[in-house]
N, C-alpha and C. Protein backbone atom coordinates (compact mmCIF):
# COMPACT_ATOMS: atom_id res chain seq x y z
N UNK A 1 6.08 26.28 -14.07
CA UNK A 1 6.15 26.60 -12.66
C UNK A 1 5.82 28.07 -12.49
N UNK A 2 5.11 28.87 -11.47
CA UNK A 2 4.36 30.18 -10.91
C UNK A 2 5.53 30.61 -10.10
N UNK A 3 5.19 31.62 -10.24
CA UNK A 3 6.23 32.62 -9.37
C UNK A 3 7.85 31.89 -8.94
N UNK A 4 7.74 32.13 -7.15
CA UNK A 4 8.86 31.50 -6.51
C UNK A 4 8.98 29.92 -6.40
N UNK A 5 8.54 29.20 -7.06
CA UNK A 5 8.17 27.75 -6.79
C UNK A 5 9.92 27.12 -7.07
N UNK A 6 10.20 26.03 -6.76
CA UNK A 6 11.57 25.35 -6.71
C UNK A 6 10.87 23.95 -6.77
N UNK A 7 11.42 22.91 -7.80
CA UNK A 7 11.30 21.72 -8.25
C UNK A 7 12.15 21.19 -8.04
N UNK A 8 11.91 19.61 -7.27
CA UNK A 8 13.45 19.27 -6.41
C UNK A 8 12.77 17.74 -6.92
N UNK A 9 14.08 17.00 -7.23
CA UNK A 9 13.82 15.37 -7.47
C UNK A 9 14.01 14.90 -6.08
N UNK A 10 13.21 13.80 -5.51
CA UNK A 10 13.08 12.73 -4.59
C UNK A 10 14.07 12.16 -4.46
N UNK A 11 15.19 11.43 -3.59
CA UNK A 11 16.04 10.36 -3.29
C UNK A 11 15.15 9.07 -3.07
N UNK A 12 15.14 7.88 -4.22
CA UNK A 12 14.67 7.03 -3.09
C UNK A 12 14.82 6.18 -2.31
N UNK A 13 16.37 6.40 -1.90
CA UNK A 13 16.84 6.10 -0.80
C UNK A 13 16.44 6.77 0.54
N UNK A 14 15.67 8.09 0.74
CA UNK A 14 16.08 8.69 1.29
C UNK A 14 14.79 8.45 3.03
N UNK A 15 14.17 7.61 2.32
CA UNK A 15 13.61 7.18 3.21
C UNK A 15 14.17 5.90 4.43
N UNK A 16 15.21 5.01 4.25
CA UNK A 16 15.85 4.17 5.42
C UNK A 16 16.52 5.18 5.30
N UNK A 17 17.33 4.82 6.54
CA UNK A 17 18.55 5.57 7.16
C UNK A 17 19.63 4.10 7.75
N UNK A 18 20.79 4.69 8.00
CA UNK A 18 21.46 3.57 8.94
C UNK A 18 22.08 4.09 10.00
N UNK A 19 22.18 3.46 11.44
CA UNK A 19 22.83 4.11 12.29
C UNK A 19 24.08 4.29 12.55
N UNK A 20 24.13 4.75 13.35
CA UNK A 20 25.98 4.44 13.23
C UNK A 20 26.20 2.61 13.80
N UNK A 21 25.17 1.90 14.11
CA UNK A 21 25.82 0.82 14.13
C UNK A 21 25.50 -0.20 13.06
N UNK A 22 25.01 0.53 12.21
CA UNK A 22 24.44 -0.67 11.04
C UNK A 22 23.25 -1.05 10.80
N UNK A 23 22.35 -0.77 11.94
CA UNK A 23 21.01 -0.99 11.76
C UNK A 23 20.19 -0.06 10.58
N UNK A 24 19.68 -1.15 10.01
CA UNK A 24 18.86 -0.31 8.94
C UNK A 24 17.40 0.25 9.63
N UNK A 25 17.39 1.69 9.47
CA UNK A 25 16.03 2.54 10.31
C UNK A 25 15.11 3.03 9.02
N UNK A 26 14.07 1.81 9.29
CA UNK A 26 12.72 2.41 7.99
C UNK A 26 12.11 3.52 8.08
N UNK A 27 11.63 4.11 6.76
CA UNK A 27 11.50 5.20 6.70
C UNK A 27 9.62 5.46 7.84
N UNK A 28 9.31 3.96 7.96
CA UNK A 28 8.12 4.28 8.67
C UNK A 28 8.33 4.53 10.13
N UNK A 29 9.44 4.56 10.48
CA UNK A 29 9.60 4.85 11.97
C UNK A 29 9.51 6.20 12.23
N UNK A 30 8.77 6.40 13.53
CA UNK A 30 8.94 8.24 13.64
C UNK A 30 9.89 7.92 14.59
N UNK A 31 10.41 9.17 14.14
CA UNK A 31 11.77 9.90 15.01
C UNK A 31 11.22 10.99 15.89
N UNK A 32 11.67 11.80 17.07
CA UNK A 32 11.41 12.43 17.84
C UNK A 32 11.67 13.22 17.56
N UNK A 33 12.90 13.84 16.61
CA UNK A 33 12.91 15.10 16.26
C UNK A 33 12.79 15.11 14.66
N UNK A 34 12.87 16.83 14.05
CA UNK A 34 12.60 16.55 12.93
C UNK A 34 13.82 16.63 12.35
N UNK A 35 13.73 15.89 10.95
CA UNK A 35 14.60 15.99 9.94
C UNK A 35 14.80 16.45 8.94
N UNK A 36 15.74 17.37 8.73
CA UNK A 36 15.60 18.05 7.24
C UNK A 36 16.17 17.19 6.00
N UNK A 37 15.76 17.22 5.03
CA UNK A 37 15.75 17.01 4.05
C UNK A 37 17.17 17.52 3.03
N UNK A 38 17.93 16.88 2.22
CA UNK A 38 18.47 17.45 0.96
C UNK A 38 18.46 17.15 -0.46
N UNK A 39 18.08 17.98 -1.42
CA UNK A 39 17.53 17.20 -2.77
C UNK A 39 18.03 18.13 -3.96
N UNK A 40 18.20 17.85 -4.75
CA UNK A 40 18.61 18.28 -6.28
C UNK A 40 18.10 19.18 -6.81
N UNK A 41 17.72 20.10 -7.04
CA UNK A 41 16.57 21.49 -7.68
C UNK A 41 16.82 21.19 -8.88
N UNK A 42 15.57 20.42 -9.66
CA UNK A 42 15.56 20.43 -11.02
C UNK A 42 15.11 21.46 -12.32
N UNK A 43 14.20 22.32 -11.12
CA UNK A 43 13.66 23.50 -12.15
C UNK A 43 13.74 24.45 -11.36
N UNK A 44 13.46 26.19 -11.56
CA UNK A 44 13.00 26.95 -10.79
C UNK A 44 12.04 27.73 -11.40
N UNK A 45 10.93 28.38 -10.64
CA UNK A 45 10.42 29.23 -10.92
C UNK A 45 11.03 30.89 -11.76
N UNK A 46 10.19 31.75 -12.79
CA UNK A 46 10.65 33.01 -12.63
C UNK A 46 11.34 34.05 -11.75
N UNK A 47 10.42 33.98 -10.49
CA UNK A 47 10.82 34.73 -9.59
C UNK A 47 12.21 34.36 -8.05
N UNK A 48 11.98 32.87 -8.70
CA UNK A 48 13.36 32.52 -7.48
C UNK A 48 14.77 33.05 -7.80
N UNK A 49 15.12 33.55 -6.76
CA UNK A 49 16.49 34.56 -6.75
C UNK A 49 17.59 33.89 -6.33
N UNK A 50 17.84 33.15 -5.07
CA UNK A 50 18.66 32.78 -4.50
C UNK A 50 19.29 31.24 -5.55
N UNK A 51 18.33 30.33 -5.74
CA UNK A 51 18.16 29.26 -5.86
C UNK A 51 18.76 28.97 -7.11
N UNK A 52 19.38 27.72 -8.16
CA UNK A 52 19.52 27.72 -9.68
C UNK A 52 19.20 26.63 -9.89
N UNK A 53 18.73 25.90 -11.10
CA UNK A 53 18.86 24.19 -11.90
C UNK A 53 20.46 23.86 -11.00
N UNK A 54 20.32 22.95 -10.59
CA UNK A 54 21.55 21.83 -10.29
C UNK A 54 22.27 22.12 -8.53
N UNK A 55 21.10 23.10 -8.26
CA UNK A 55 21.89 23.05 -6.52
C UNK A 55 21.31 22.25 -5.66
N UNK A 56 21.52 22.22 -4.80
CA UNK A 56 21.55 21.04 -3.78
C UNK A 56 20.82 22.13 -2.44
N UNK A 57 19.46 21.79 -2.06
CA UNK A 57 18.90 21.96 -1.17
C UNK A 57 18.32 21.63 0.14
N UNK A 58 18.41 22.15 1.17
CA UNK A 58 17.75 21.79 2.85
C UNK A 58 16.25 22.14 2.65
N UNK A 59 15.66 21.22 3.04
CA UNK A 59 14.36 21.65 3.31
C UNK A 59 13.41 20.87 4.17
N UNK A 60 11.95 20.99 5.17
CA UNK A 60 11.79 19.97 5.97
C UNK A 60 10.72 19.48 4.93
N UNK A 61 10.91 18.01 4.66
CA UNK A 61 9.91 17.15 4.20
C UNK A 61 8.65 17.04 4.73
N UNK A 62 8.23 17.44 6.54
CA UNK A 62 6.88 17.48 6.13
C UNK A 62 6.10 18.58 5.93
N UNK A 63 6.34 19.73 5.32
CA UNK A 63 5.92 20.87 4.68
C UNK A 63 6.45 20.62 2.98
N UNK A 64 5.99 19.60 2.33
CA UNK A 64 6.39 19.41 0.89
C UNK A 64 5.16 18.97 0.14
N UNK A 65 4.84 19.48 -0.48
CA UNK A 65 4.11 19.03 -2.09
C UNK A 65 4.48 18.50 -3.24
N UNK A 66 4.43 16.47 -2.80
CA UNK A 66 4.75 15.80 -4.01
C UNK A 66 4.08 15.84 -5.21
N UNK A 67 4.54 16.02 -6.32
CA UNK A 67 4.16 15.66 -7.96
C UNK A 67 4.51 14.84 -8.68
N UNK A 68 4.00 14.10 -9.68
CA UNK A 68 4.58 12.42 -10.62
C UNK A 68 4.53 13.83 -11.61
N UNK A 69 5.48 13.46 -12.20
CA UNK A 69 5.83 13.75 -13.67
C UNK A 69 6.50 12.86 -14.34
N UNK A 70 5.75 12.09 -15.32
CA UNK A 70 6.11 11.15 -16.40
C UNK A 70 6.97 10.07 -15.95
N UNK A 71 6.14 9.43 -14.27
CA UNK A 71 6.46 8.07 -13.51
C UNK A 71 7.64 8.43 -12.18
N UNK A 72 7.87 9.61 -12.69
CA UNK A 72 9.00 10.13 -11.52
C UNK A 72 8.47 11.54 -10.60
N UNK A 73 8.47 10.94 -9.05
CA UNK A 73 7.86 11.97 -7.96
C UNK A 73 9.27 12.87 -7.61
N UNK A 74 8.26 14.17 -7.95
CA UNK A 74 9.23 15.58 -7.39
C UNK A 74 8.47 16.29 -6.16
N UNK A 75 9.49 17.19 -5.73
CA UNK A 75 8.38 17.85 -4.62
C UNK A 75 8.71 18.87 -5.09
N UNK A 76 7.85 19.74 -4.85
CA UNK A 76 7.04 21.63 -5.22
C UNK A 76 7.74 22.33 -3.89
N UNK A 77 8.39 23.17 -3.68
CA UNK A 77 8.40 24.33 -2.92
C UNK A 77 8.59 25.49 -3.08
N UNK A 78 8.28 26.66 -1.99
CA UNK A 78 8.41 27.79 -2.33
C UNK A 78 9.89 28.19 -2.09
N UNK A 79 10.60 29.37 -2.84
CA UNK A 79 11.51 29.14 -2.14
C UNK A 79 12.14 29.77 -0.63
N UNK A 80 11.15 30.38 -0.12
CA UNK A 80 11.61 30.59 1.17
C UNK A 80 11.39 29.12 2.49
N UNK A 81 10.71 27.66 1.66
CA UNK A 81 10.59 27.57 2.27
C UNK A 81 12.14 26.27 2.16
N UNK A 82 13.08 26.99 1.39
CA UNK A 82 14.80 26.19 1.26
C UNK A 82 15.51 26.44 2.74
N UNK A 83 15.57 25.78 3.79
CA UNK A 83 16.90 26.50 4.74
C UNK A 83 17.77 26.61 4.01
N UNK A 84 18.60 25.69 3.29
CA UNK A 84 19.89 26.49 2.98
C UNK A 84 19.98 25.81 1.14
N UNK A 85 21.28 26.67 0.78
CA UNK A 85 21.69 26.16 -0.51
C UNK A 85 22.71 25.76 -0.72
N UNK A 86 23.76 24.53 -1.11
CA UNK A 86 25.01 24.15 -1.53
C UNK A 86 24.96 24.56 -3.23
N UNK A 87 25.92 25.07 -3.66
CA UNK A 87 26.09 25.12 -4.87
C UNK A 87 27.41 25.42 -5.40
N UNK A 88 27.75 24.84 -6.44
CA UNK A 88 29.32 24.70 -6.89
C UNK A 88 29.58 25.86 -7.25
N UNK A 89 28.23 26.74 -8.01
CA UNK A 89 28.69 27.91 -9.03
C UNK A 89 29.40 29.29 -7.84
N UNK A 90 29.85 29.16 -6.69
CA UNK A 90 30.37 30.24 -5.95
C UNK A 90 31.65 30.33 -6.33
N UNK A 91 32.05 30.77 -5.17
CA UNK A 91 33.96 31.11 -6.10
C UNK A 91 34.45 29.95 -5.37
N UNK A 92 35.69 30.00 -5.82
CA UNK A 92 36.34 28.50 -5.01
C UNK A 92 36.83 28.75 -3.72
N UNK A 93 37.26 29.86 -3.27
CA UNK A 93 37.14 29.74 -1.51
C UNK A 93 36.22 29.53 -0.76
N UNK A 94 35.00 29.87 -1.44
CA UNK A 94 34.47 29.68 -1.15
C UNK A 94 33.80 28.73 -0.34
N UNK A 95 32.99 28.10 0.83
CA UNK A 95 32.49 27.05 1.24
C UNK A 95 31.04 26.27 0.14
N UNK A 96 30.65 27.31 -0.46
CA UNK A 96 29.65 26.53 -1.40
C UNK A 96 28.23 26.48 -0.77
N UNK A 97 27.85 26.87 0.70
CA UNK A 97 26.89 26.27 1.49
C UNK A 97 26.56 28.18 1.97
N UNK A 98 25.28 28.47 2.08
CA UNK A 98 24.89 29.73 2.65
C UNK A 98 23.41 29.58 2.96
N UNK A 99 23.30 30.30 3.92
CA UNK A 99 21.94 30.27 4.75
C UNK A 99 21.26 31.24 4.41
């Protein structure tokens, strides 16, 4: 991976959704607004600062660059383009979540 790049594994669930009444909503339906995304950071680039292996990221899916690596699709981002980060490694009063 180049510079700031962030390697995030796919859910592939993450395409239905359910509503709050049970209805299952396919991932081919457009929605009116957009939706952000949250996914696993499997690698990082040299230069990513904020970001580590094993945090949990916001980001909008349609600004993403999918990749197959060895039968399994990841997506490529930069990392400014993360809204936010959850990660365990903070202190424990912490909330874990920062923008």
């Amino acid at each position: 991976m180049l510079h700031d790049r962030v390697l995030v594994e796919v859910d592939p669930e993450e395409g239905e959704r359910r509503s709050s009444g049970g209805i299952v909503i396919p991932a081919t339906a457009a929605m009116g607004a957009q939706r952000l995304a949250w996914s696993r950071v499997v690698a990082v680039g040299p230069h990513a600062r904020a970001v580590e292996a094993g945090d949990r990221v916001l980001f909008d899916p349609a600004e993403k660059a999918e990749v197959e690596v060895q039968g399994e699709t990841y997506v490529v981002l930069r990392e400014r383009d993360v809204h936010a980060v959850a990660a365990e490694r903070l202190e424990p009063e912490s909330t874990g979540l920062y923008l």
